[in-house]
C-alpha atoms as a PDB file:
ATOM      1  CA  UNK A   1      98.692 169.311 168.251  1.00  0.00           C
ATOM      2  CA  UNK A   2      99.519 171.893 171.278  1.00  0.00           C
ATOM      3  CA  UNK A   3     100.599 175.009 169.022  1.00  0.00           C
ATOM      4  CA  UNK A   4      99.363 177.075 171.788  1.00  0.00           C
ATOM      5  CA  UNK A   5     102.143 176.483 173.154  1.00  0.00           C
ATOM      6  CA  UNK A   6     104.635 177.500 170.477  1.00  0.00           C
ATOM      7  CA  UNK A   7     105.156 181.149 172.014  1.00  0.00           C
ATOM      8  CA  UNK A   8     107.577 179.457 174.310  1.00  0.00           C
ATOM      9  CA  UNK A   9     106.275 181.063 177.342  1.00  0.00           C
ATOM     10  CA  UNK A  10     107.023 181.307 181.401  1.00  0.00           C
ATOM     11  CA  UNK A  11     103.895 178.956 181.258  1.00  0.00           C
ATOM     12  CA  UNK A  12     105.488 176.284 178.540  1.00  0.00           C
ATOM     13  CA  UNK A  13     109.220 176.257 180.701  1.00  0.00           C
ATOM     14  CA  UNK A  14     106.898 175.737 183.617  1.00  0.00           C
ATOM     15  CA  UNK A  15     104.834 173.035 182.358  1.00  0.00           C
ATOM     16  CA  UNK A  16     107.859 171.461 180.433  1.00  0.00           C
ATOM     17  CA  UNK A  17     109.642 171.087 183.841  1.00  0.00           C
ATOM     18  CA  UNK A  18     106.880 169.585 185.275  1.00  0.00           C
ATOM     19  CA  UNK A  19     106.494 167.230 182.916  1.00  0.00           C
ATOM     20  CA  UNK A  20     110.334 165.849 182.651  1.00  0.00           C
ATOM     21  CA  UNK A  21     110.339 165.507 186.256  1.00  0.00           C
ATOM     22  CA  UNK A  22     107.521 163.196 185.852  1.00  0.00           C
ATOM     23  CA  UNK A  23     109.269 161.159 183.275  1.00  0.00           C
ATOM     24  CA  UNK A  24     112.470 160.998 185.397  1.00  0.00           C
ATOM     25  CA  UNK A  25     110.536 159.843 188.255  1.00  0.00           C
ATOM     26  CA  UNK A  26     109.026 157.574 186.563  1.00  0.00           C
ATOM     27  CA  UNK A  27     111.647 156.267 184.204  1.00  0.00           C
ATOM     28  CA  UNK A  28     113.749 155.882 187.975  1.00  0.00           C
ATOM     29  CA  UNK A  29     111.366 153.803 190.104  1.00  0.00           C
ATOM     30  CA  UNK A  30     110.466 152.165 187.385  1.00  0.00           C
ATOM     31  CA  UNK A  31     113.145 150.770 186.665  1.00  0.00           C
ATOM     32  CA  UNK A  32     114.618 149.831 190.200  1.00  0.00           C
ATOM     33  CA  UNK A  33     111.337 147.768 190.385  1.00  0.00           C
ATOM     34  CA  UNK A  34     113.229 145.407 187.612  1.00  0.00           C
ATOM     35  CA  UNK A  35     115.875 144.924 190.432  1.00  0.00           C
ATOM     36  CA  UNK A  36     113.380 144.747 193.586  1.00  0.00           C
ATOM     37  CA  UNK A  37     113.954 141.052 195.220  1.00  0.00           C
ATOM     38  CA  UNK A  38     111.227 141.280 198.030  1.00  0.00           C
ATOM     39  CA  UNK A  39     107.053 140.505 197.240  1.00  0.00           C
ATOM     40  CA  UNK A  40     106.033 138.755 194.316  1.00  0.00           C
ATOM     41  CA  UNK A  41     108.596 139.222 191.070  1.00  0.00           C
ATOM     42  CA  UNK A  42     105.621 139.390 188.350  1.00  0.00           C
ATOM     43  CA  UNK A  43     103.485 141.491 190.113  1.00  0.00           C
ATOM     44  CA  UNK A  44     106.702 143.411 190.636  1.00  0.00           C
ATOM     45  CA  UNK A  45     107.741 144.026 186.652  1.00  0.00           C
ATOM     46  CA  UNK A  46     104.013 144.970 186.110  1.00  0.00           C
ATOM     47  CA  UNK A  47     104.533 148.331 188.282  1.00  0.00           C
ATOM     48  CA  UNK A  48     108.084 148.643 186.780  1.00  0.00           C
ATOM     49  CA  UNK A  49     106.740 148.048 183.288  1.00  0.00           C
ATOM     50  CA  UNK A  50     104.056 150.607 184.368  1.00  0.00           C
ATOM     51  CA  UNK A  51     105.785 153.266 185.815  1.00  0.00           C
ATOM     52  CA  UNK A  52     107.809 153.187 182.559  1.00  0.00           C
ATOM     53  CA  UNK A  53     105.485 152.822 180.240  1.00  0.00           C
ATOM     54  CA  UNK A  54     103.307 156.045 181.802  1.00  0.00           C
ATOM     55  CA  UNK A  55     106.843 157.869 181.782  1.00  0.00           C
ATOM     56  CA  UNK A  56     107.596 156.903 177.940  1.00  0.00           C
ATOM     57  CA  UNK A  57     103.957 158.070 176.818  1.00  0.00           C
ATOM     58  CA  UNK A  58     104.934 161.349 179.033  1.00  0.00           C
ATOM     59  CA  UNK A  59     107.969 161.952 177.499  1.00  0.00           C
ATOM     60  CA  UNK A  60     105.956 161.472 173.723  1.00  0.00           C
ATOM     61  CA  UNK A  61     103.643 164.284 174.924  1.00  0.00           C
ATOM     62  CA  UNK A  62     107.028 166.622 175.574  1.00  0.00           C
ATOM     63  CA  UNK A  63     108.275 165.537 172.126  1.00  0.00           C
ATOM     64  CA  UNK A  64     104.796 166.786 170.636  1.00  0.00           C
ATOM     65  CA  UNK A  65     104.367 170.270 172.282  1.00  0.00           C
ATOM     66  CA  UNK A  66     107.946 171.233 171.813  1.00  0.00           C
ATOM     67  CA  UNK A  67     107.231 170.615 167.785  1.00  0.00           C
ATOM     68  CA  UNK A  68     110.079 167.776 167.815  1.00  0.00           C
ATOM     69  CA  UNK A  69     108.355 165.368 165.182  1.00  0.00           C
ATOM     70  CA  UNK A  70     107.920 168.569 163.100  1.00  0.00           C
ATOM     71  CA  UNK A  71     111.535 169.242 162.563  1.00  0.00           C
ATOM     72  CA  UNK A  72     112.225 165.196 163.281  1.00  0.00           C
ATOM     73  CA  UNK A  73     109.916 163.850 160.803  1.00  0.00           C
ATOM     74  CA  UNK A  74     111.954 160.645 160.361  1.00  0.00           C
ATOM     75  CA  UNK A  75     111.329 159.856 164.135  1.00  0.00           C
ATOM     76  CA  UNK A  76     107.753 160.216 163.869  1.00  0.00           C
ATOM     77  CA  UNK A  77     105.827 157.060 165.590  1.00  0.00           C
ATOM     78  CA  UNK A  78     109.075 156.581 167.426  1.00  0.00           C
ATOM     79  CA  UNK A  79     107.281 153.755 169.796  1.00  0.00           C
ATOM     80  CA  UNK A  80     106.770 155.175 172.984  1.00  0.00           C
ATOM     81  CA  UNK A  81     102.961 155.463 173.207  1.00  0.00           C
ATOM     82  CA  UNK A  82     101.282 153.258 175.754  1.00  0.00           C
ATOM     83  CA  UNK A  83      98.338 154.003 176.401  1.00  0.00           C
ATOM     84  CA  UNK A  84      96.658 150.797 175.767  1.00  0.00           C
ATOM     85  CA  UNK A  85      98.861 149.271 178.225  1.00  0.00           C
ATOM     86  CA  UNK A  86      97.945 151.107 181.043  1.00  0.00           C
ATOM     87  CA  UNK A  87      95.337 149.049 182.257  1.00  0.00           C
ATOM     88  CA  UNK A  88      96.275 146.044 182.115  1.00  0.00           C
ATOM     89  CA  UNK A  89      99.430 146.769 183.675  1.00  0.00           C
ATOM     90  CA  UNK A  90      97.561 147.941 186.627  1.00  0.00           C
ATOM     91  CA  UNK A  91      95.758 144.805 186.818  1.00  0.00           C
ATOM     92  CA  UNK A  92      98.030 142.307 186.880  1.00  0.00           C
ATOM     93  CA  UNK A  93     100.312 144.339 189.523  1.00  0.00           C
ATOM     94  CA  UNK A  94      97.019 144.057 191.498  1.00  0.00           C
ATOM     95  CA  UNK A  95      96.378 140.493 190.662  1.00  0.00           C
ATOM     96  CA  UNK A  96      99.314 139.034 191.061  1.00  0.00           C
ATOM     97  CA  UNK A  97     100.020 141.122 194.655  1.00  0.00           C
ATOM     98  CA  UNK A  98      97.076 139.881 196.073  1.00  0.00           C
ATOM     99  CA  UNK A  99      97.576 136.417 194.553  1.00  0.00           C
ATOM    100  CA  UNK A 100     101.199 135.501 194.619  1.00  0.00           C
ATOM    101  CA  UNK A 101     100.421 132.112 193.667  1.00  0.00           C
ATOM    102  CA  UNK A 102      98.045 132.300 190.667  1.00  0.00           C
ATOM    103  CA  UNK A 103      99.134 130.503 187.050  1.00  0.00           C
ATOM    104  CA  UNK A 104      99.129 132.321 184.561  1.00  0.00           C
ATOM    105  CA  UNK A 105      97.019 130.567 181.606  1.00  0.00           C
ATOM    106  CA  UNK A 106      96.410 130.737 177.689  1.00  0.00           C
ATOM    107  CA  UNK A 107      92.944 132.645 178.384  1.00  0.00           C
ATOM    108  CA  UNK A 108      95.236 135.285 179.954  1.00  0.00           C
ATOM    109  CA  UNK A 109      96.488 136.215 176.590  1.00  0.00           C
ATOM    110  CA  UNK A 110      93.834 138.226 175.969  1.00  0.00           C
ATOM    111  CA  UNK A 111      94.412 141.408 178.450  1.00  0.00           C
ATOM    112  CA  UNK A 112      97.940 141.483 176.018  1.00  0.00           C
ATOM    113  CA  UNK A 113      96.172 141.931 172.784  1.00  0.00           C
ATOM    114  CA  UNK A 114      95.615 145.567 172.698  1.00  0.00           C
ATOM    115  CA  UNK A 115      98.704 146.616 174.189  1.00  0.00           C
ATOM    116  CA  UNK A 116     100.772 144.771 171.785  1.00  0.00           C
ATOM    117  CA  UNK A 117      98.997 145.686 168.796  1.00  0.00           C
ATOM    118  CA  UNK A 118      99.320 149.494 169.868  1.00  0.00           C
ATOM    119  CA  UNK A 119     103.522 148.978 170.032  1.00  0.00           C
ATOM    120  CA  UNK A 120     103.482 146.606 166.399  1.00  0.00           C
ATOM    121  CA  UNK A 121     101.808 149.470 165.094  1.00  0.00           C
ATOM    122  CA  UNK A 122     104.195 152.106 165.874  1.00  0.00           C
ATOM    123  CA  UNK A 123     107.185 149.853 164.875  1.00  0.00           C
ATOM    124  CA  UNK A 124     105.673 149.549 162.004  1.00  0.00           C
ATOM    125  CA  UNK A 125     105.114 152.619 161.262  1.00  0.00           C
ATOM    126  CA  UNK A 126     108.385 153.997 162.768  1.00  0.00           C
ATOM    127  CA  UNK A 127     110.546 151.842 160.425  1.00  0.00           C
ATOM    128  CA  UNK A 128     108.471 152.871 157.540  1.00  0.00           C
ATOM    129  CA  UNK A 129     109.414 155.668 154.808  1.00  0.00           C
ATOM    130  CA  UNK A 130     109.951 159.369 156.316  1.00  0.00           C
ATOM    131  CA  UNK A 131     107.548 159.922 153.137  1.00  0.00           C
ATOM    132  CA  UNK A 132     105.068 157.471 154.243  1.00  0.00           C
ATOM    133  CA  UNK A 133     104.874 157.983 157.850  1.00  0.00           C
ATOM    134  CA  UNK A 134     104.446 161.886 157.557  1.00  0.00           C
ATOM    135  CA  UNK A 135     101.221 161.292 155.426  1.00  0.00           C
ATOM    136  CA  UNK A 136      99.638 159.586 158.538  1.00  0.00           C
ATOM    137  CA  UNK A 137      98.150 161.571 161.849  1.00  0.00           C
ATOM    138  CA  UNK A 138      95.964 160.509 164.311  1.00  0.00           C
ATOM    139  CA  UNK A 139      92.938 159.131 162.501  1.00  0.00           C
ATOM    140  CA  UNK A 140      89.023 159.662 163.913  1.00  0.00           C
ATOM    141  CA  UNK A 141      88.960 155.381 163.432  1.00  0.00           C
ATOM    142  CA  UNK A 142      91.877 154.235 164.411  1.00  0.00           C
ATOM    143  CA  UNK A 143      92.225 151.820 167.369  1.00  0.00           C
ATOM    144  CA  UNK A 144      95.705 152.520 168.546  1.00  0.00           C
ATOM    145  CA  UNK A 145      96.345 156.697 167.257  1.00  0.00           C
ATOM    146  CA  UNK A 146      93.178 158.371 167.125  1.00  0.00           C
ATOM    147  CA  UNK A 147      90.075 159.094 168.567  1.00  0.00           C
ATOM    148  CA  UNK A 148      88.266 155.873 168.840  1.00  0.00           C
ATOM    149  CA  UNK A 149      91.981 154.464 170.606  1.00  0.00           C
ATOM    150  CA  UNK A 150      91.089 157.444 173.257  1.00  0.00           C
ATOM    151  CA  UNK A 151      87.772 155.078 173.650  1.00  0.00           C
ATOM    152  CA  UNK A 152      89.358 152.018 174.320  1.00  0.00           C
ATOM    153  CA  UNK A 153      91.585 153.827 176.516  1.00  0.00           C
ATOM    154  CA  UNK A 154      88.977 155.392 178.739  1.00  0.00           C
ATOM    155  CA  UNK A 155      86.968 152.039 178.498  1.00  0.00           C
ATOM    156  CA  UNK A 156      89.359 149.662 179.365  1.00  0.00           C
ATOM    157  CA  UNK A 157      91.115 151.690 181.910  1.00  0.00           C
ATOM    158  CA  UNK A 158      88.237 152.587 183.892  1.00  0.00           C
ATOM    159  CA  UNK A 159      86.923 148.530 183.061  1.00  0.00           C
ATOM    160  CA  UNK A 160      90.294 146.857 184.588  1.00  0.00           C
ATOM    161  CA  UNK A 161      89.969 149.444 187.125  1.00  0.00           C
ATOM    162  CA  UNK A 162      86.437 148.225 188.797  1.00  0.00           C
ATOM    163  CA  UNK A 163      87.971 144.707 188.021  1.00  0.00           C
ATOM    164  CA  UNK A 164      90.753 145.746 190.056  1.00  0.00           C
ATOM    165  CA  UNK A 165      88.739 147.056 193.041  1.00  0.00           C
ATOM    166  CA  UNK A 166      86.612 143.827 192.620  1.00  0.00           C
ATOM    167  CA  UNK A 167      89.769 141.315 193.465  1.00  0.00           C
ATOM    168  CA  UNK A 168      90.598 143.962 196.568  1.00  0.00           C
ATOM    169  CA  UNK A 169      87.158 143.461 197.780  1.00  0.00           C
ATOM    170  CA  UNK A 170      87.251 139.673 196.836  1.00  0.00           C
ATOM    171  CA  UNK A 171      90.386 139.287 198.844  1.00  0.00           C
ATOM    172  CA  UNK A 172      89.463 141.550 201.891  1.00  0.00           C
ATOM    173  CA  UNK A 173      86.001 139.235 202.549  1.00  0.00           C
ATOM    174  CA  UNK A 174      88.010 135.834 202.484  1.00  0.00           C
ATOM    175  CA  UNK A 175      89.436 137.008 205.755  1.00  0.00           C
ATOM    176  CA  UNK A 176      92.391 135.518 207.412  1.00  0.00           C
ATOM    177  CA  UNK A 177      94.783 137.978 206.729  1.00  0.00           C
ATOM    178  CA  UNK A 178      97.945 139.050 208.236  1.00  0.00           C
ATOM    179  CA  UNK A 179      98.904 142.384 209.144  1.00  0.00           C
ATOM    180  CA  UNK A 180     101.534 142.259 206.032  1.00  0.00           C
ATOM    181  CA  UNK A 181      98.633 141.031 204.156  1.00  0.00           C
ATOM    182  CA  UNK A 182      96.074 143.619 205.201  1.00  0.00           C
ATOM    183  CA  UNK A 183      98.287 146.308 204.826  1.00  0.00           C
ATOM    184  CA  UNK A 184      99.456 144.854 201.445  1.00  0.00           C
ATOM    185  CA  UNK A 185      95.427 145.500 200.605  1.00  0.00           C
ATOM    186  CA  UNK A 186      95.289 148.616 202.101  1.00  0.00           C
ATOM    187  CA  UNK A 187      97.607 150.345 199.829  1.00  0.00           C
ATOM    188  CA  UNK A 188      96.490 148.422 196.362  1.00  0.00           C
ATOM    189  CA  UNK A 189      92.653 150.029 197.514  1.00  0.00           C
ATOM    190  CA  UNK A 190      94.510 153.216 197.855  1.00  0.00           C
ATOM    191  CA  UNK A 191      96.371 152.828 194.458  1.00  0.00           C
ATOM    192  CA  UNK A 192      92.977 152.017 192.933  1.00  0.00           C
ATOM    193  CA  UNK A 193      90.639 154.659 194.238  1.00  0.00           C
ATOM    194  CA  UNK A 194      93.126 157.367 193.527  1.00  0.00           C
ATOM    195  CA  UNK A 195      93.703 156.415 190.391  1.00  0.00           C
ATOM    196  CA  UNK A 196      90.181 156.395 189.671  1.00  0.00           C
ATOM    197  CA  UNK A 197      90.106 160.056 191.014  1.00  0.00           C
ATOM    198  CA  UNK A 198      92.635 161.074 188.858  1.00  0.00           C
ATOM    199  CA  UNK A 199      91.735 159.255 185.306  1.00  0.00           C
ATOM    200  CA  UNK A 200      87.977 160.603 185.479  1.00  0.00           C
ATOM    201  CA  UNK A 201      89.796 163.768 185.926  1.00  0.00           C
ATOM    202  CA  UNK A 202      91.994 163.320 183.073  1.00  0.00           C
ATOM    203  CA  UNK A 203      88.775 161.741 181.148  1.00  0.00           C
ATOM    204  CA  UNK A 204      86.814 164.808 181.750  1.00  0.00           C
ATOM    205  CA  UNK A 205      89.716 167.166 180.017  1.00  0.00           C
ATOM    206  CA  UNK A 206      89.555 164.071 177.144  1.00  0.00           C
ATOM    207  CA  UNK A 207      85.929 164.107 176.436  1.00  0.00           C
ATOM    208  CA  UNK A 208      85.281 167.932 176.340  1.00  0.00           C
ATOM    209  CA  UNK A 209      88.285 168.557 174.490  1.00  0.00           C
ATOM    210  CA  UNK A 210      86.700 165.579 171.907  1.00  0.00           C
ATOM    211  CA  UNK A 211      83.266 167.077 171.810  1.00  0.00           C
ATOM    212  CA  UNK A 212      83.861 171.256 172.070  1.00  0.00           C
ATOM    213  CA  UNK A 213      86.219 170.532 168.547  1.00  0.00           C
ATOM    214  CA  UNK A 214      83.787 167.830 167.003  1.00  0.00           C
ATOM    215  CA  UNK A 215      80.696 169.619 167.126  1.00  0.00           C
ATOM    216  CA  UNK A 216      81.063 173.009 168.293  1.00  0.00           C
ATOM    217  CA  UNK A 217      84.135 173.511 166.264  1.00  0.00           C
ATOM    218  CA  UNK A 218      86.399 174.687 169.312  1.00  0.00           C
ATOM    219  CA  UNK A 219      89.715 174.163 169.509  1.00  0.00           C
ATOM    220  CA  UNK A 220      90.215 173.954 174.020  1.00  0.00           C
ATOM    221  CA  UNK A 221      93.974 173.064 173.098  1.00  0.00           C
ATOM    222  CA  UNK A 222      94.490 176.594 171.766  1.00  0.00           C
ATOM    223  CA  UNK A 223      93.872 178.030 175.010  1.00  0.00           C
ATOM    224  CA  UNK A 224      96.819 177.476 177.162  1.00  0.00           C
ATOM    225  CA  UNK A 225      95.097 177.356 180.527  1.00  0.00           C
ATOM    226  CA  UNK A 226      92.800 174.103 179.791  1.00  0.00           C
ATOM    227  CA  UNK A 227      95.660 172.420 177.253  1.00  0.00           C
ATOM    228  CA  UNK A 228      98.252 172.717 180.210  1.00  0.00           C
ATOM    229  CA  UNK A 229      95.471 171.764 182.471  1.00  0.00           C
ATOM    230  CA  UNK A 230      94.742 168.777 179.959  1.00  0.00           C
ATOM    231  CA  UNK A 231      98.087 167.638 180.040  1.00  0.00           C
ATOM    232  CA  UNK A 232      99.359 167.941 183.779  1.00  0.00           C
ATOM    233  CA  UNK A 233      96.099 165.529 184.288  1.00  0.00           C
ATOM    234  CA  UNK A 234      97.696 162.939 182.787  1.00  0.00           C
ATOM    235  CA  UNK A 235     100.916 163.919 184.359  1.00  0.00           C
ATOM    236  CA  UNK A 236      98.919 163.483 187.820  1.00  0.00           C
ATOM    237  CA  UNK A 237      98.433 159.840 187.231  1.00  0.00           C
ATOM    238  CA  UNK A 238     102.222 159.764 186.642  1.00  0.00           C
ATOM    239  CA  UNK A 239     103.355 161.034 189.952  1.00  0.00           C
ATOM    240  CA  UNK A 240     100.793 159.121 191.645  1.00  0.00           C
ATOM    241  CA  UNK A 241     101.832 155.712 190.095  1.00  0.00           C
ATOM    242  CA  UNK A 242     105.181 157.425 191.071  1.00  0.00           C
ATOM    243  CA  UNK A 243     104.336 158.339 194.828  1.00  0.00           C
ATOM    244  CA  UNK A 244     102.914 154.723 195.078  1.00  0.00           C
ATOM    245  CA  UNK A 245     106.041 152.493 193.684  1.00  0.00           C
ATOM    246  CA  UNK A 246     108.188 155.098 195.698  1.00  0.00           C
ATOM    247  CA  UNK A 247     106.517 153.695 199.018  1.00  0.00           C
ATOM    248  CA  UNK A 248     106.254 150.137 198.364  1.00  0.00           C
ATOM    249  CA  UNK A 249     109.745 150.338 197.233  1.00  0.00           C
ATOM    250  CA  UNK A 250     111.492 152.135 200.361  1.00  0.00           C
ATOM    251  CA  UNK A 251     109.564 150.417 202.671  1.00  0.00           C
ATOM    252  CA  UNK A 252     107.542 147.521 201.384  1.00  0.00           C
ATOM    253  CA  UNK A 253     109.488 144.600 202.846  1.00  0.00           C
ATOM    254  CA  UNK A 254     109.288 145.596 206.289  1.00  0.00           C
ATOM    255  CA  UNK A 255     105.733 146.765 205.738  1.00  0.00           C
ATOM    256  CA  UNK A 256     103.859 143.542 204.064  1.00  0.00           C
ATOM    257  CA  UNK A 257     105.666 141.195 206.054  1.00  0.00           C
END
């Protein structure tokens, strides 16, 4: 997928560093969010379950440029691909922040059906026959490892994102907020705009990638430049997911009291 990157160059190490810092970070606050006790618990996992599941789907990118499911073949799907859970992950830490209080109901089931497709999938596939498994790559149709998963991706990312910014704007016009409250909105409308920064960014590096190979038969990922590009702009949304929990963490209780 990135074989030019196989030469093993300054620019790989460099990149490769990058990237497993990215995954530490956010394998780390991640997982401290599992243990936070302040603000609301649920909205709480969904950033922990985020910051994870952004750091697992890192760390399957650094198994696929450094050729490891090439001499691993039997730990090929190994589940730790995500990307459908991204956005809803990022809603429900928003939701539930801004609405400590809301029910969960039976409708709600629906923002879980993609995500949890995408990870049956892989287990499925992952417990399957080395044999098997090693006859599949990402296919053009497929809806959780291919090209048309990139579309629900970008779709539904960039969807749950206005959604997002529309509960921030719901909640700031209610008024009667307190200056925990406030600043509590503050920094979710900060999380939100930079992240849409960032994923149209990342987007961008999708979509020409997509259409320079599809119809002008280019391969961008062969030059090393736009594939590390490509990659550190997913890393980006990462550290900012990252830089975010980080905050919130160290200093949220005092700070949305």
């Amino acid at each position: 997928m990135f074989d030019y990157l196989g030469d093993r160059s300054l620019l790989f190490y460099g990149l490769l560093f990058i990237l497993i810092v990215g995954i530490l970070q956010g394998l780390g606050i991640g997982g401290l969010y599992f243990l936070k006790r302040s603000g609301e618990y649920r909205a709480n996992r969904a950033l922990g379950f985020l910051l994870i599941t952004f750091a697992l789907t890192l760390l399957h990118n650094v198994l696929v440029i450094t050729d490891f499911f090439d001499h691993k073949p039997s730990w090929k799907f190994l589940p730790i691909y995500f990307t459908l859970s991204f956005p809803t992950l990022v809603f429900l830490h928003v939701k539930l922040s801004l609405y400590p209080a809301y029910k969960m109901q039976w409708s709600d089931a629906k923002h879980f059906l993609l995500p949890l497709s995408q990870v049956t999938y892989f287990l499925i596939l992952f417990f399957s026959s080395t044999e098997y498994k090693s006859s599949i790559d990402r296919g053009f149709y497929n809806p959780f490892f291919g090209a048309f998963e990139q579309l629900l991706y970008i779709i539904f990312f960039f969807a749950y994102l206005y959604f997002s910014k529309k509960y921030i704007d719901r909640r700031k016009s209610a008024g009667k907020l307190s200056s925990g409250q406030s600043k509590r909105v503050f920094y979710l409308e900060k999380l939100i705009q930079i992240f849409l920064v960032l994923f149209a960014i990342h987007t961008l590096f999708i979509l020409v990638d997509f259409f320079s190979y599809e119809f002008l038969g280019v391969n961008l990922r062969r030059l090393k430049i736009y594939a590390g590009l490509g990659i550190l702009s997913f890393a980006a949304l990462v550290f900012w997911a990252g830089l975010y929990g980080f905050q919130t963490l160290i200093w949220g209780r005092k700070l949305f009291k």
